[in-house]
Protein backbone atom coordinates (compact mmCIF):
# COMPACT_ATOMS: atom_id res chain seq x y z
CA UNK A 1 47.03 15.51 33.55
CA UNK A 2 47.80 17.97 30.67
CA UNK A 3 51.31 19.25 30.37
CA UNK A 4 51.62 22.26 29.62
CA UNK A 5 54.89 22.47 27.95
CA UNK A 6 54.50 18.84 26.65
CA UNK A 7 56.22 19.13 22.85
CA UNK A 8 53.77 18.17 20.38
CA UNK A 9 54.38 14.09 18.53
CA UNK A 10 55.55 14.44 14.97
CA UNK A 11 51.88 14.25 13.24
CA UNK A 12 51.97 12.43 9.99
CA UNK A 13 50.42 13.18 7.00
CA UNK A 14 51.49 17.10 6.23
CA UNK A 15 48.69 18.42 3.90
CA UNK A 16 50.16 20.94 1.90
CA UNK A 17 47.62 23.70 0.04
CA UNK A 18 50.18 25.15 -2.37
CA UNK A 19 48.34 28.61 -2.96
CA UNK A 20 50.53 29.37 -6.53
CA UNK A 21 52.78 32.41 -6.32
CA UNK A 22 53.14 32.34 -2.61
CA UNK A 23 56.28 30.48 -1.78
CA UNK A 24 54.40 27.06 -2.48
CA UNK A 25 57.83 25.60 -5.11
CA UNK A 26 59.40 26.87 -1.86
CA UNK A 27 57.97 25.03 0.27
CA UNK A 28 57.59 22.14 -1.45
CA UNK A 29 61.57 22.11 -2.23
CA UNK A 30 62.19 21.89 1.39
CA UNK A 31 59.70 19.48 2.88
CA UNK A 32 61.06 16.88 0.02
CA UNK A 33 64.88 18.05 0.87
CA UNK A 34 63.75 16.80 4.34
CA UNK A 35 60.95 13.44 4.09
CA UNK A 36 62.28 12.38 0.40
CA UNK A 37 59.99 13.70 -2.79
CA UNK A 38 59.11 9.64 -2.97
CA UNK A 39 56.93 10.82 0.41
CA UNK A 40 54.86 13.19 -1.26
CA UNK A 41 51.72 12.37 -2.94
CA UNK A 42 51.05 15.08 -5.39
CA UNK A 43 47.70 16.47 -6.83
CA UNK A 44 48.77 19.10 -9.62
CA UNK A 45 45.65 18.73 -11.44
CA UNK A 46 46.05 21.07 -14.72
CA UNK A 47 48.90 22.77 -16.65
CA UNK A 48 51.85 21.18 -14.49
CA UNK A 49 50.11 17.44 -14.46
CA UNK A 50 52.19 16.55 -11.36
CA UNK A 51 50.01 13.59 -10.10
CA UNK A 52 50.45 10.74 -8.51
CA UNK A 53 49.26 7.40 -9.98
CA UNK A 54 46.58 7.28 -6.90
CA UNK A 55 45.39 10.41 -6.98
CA UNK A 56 44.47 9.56 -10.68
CA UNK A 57 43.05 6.22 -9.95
CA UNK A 58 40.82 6.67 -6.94
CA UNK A 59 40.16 10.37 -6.96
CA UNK A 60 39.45 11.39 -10.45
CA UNK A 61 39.08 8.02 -12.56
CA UNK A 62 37.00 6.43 -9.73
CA UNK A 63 36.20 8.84 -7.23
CA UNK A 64 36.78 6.83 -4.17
CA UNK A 65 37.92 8.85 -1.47
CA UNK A 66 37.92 6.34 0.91
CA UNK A 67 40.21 3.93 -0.86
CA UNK A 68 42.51 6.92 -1.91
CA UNK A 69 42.95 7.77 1.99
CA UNK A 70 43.58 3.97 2.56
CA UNK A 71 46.33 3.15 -0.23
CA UNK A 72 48.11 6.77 1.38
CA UNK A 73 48.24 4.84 4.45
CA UNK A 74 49.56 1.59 3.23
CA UNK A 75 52.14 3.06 0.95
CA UNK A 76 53.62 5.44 3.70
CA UNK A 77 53.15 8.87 2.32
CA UNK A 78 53.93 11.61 4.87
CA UNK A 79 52.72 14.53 2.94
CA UNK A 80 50.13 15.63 0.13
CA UNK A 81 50.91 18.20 -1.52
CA UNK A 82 48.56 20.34 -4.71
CA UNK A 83 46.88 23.15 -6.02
CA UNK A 84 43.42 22.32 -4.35
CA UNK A 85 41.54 24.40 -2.31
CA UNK A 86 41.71 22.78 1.47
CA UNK A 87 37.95 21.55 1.42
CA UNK A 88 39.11 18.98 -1.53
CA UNK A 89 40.62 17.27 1.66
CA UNK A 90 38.86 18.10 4.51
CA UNK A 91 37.11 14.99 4.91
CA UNK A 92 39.96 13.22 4.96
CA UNK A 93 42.65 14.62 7.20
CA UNK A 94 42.66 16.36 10.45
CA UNK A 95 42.31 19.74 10.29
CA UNK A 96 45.37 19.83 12.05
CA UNK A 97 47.02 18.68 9.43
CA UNK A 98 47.01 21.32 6.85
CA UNK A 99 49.84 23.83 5.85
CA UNK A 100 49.26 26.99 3.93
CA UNK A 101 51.14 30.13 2.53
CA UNK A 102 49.50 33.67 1.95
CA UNK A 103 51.15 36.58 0.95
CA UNK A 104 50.55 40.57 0.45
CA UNK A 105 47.87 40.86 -2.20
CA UNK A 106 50.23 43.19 -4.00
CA UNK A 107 52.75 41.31 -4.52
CA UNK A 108 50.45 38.00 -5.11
CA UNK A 109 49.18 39.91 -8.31
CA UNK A 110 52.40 41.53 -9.22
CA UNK A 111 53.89 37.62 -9.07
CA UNK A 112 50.99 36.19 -11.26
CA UNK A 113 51.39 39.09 -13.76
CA UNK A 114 55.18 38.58 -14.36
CA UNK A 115 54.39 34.66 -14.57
CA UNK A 116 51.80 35.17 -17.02
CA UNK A 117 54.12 37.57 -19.08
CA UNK A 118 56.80 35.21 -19.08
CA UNK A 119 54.73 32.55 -20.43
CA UNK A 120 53.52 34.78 -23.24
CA UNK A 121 50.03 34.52 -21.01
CA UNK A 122 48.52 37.90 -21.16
CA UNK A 123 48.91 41.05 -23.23
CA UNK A 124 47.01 42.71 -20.81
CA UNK A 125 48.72 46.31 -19.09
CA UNK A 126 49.19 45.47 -15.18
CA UNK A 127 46.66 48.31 -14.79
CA UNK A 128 44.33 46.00 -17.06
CA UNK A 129 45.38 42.83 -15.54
CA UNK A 130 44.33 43.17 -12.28
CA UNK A 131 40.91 44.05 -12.55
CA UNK A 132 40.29 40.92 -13.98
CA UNK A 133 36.96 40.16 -11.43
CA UNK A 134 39.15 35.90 -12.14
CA UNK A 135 41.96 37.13 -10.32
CA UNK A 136 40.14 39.18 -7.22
CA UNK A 137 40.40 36.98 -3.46
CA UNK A 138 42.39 33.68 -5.25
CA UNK A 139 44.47 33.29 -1.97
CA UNK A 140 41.04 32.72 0.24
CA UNK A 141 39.53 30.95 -2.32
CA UNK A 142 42.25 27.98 -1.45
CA UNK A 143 41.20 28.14 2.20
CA UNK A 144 37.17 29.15 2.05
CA UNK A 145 34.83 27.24 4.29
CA UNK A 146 37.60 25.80 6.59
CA UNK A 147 38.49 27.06 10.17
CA UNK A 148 42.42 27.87 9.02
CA UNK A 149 43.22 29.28 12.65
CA UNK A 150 42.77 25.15 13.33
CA UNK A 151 45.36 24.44 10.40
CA UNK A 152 48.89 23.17 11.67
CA UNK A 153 50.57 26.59 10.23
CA UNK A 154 49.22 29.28 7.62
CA UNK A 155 52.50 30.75 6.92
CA UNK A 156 53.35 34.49 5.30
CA UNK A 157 55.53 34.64 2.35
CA UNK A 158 57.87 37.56 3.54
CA UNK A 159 57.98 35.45 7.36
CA UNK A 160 58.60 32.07 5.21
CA UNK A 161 61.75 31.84 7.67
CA UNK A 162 59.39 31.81 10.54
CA UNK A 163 56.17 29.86 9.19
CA UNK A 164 59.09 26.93 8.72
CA UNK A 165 59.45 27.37 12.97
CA UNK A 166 56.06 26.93 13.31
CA UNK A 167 55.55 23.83 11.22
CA UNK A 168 58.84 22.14 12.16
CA UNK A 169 57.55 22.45 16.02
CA UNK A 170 54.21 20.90 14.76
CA UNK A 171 55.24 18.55 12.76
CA UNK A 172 58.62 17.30 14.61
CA UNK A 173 60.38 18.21 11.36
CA UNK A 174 63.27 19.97 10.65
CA UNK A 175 62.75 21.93 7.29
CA UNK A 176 64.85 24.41 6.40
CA UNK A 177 64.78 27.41 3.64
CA UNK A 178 65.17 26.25 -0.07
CA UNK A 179 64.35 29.32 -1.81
CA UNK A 180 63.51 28.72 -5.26
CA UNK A 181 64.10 31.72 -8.10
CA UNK A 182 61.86 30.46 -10.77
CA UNK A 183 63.40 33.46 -12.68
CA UNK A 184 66.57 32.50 -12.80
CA UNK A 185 68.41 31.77 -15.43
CA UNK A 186 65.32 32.55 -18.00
CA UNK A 187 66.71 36.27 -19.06
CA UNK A 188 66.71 35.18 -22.31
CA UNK A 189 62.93 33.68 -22.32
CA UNK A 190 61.54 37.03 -20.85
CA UNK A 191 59.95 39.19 -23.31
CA UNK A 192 60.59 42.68 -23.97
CA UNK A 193 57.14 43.69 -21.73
CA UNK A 194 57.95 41.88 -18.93
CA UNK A 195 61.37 43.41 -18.67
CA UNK A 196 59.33 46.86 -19.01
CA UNK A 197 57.49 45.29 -16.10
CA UNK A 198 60.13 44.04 -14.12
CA UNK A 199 61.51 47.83 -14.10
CA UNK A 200 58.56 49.85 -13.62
CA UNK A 201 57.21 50.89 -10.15
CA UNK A 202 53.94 49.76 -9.68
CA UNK A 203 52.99 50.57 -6.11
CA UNK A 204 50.51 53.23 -7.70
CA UNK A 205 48.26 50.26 -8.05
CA UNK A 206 48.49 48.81 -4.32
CA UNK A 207 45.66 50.59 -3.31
CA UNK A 208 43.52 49.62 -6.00
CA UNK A 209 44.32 45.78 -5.72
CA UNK A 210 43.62 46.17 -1.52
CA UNK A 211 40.03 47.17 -2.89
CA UNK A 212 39.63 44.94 -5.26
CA UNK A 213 40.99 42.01 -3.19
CA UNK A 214 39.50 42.67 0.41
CA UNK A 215 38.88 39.31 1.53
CA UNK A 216 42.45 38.08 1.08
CA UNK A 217 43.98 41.67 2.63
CA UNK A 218 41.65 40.61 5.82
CA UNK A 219 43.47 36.77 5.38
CA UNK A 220 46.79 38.21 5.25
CA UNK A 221 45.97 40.58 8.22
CA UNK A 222 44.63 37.83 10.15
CA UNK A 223 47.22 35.24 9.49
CA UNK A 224 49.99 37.56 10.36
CA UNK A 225 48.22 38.24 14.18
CA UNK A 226 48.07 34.34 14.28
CA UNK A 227 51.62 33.93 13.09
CA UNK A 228 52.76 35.98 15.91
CA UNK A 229 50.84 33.85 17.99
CA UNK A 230 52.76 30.58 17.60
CA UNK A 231 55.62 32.56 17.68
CA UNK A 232 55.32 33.83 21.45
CA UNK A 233 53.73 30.39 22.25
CA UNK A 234 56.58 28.87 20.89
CA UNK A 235 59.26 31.06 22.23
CA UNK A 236 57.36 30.70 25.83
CA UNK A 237 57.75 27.08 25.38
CA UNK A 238 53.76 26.53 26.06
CA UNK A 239 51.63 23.94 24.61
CA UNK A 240 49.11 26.36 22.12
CA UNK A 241 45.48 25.99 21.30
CA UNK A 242 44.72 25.78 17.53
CA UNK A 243 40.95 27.54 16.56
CA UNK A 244 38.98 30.54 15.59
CA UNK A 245 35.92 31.86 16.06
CA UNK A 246 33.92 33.37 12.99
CA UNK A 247 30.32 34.88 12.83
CA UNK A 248 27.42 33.38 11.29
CA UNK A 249 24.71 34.99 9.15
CA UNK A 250 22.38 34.28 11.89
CA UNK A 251 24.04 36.57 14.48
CA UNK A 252 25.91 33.40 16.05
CA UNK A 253 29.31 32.87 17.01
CA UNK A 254 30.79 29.53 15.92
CA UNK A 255 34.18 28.38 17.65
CA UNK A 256 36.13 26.03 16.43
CA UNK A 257 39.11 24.42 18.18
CA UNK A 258 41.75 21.52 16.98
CA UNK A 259 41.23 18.56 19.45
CA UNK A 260 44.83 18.25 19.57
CA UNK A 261 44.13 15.60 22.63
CA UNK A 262 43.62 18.45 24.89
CA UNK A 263 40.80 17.95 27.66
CA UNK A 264 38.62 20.76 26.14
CA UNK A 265 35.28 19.37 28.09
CA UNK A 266 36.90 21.24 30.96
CA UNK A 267 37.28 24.59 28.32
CA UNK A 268 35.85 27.85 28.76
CA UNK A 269 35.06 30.61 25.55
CA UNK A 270 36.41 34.15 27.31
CA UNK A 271 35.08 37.04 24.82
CA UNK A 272 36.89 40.47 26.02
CA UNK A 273 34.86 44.02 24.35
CA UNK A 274 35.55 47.18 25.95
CA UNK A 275 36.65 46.35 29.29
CA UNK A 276 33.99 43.85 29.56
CA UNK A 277 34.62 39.60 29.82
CA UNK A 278 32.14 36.86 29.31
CA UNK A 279 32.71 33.78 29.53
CA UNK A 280 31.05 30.68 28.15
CA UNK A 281 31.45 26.83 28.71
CA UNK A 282 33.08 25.36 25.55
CA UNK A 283 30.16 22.84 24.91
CA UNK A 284 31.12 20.54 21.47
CA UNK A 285 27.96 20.10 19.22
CA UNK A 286 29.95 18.83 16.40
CA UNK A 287 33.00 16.64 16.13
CA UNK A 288 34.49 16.16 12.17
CA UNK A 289 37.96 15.47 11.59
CA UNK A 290 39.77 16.47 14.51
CA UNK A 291 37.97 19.90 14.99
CA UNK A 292 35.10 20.17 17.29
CA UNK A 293 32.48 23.16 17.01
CA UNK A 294 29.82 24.74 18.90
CA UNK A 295 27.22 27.67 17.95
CA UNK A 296 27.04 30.77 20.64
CA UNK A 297 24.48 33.52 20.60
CA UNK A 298 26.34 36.32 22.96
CA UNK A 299 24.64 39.11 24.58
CA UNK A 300 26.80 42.09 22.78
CA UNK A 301 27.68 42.77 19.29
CA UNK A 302 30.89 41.55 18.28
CA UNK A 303 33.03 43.58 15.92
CA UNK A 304 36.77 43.83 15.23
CA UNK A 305 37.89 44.57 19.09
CA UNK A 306 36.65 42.11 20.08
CA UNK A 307 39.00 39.50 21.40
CA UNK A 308 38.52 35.52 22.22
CA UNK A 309 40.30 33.11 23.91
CA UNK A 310 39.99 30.11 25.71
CA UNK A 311 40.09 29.03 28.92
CA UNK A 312 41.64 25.88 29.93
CA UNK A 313 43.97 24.77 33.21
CA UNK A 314 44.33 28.00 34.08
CA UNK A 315 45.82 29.29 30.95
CA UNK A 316 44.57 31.37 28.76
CA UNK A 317 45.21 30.87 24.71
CA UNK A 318 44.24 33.15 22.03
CA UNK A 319 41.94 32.21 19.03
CA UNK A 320 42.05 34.13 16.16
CA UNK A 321 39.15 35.44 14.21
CA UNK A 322 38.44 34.31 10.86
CA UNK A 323 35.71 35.34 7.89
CA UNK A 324 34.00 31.65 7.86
């Protein structure tokens, strides 16, 4: 019989999706303070060239996925961790596996802007900079085309304190904060603009960088609700359901839920819109990597009050809404 306040197993391997410039060196700094950085596999592919040797042997010189998710095994890694957008890995790790950061748009840009100054990057104005069509929706770019809601944690950058809580209960872990300044001790490296930067207000631009960056304003939205989420789940000490529901071109509503070795045959879809409830039987048509899905068409529109949940023992749990 399902427990309800059963405590999740530790679940081994962490995939981390270090979006840069949103507490990712963070991060990072405390999940190898707390497994051992000899536990991390690493894909920085670019500037940084943090990778490990099998990454560059059966991912990029070979292209053997397979193999690459087999040597992991062997060699006991407990945690990947990159800049690569989540659908690099998606085929080979639950979905319940995955760990993400997001932050405010504003200060996302404002963060990439002083790193490219200090680097001697851009000569670009921070009025000029961010209109840079490059720069626009980065954040959902690292998480497009997967069901995030399903992820272990997307954490917020200003709740990084929190989004640890969530993962730790996950994961079994016990991470704790390692804040890293990445500007300090560089005074003397940062060039005369940036310190104009660093000193200027720019929250004129805020509104302009919401427009220009709607899609990860929506993420940041989103993952917040979810955040506080796991937070009451948590707190209520109750097992939590991990899935979303997003709208298809088509007019169909696909849910997706995190196995999570709950008895979801037994599940029920409730959709909540002005006062009215319908509910559906959660019927799997597709099973990948620890996520199953199924396609709805429902009788009403559905817009942004609408609210979902599912059904199971009893219990109601909350899935969040995501733009698949």
């Amino acid at each position: 019989m399902f427990n309800m306040f059963l405590q999740p197993k530790p679940k081994y391997p962490l995939v981390f999706v270090h979006v840069p410039k949103a507490a990712g060196t963070s991060f990072r700094a405390s999940l190898a303070a707390a497994v051992g950085k000899k536990k991390i596999c690493f894909d920085y592919r670019g500037a940084s060239g943090l990778i490990s040797p099998e990454v560059s042997q059966w991912l990029i010189d070979e292209n053997k996925p397979a193999q690459f998710r087999e040597v992991f095994d062997r060699k006991g890694y407990i945690a990947l961790s990159g800049h690569y957008p989540a659908d690099r890995y998606s085929d080979l790790f639950d979905i319940s596996s995955f760990v993400a950061f997001v932050r405010r748009p504003f200060d996302y840009l404002n963060s990439v802007y002083r790193h490219r100054l200090r680097h001697n990057r851009t000569d670009k104005s921070f009025a000029e900079f961010i209109e840079d069509p490059k720069l626009h929706n980065r954040q959902s770019y690292f998480l497009a085309r997967q069901c995030w809601p399903a992820f272990a944690c997307v954490g917020v950058t200003e709740r990084f304190s929190e989004s640890l809580d969530v993962i730790n209960h996950h994961f079994g872990l016990s991470l704790v904060e390692k804040r890293k300044n990445i500007d300090a001790g560089r005074k003397n490296k940062i060039s005369e603009k940036a310190q104009q930067h660093a000193k200027a207000d720019m929250s004129q631009y805020e509104s302009r960088i919401n427009e220009l960056n709607r899609l990860d304003l929506a993420l940041y939205e989103q993952v917040n609700h979810c955040l506080d989420n796991r937070l009451a789940m948590i707190r209520q000490q109750k097992a939590m359901v991990r899935g979303g529901v997003s709208l298809l071109n088509s007019g169909l509503v696909k849910v997706s839920i995190a196995e999570d070795g709950m008895p979801l045959e037994r599940a029920e879809v409730i959709v909540q819109q002005q006062g009215a409830k319908q509910r559906l039987a959660f019927k799997a048509e597709s099973s990948k990597n620890g996520m199953l899905e199924m396609n709805s068409k429902l009788s009403d529109t559905v817009n942004k009050t609408t609210n979902f949940s599912l059904l199971l023992n009893g219990s109601e749990f909350p899935l969040q809404y995501w733009q698949g």
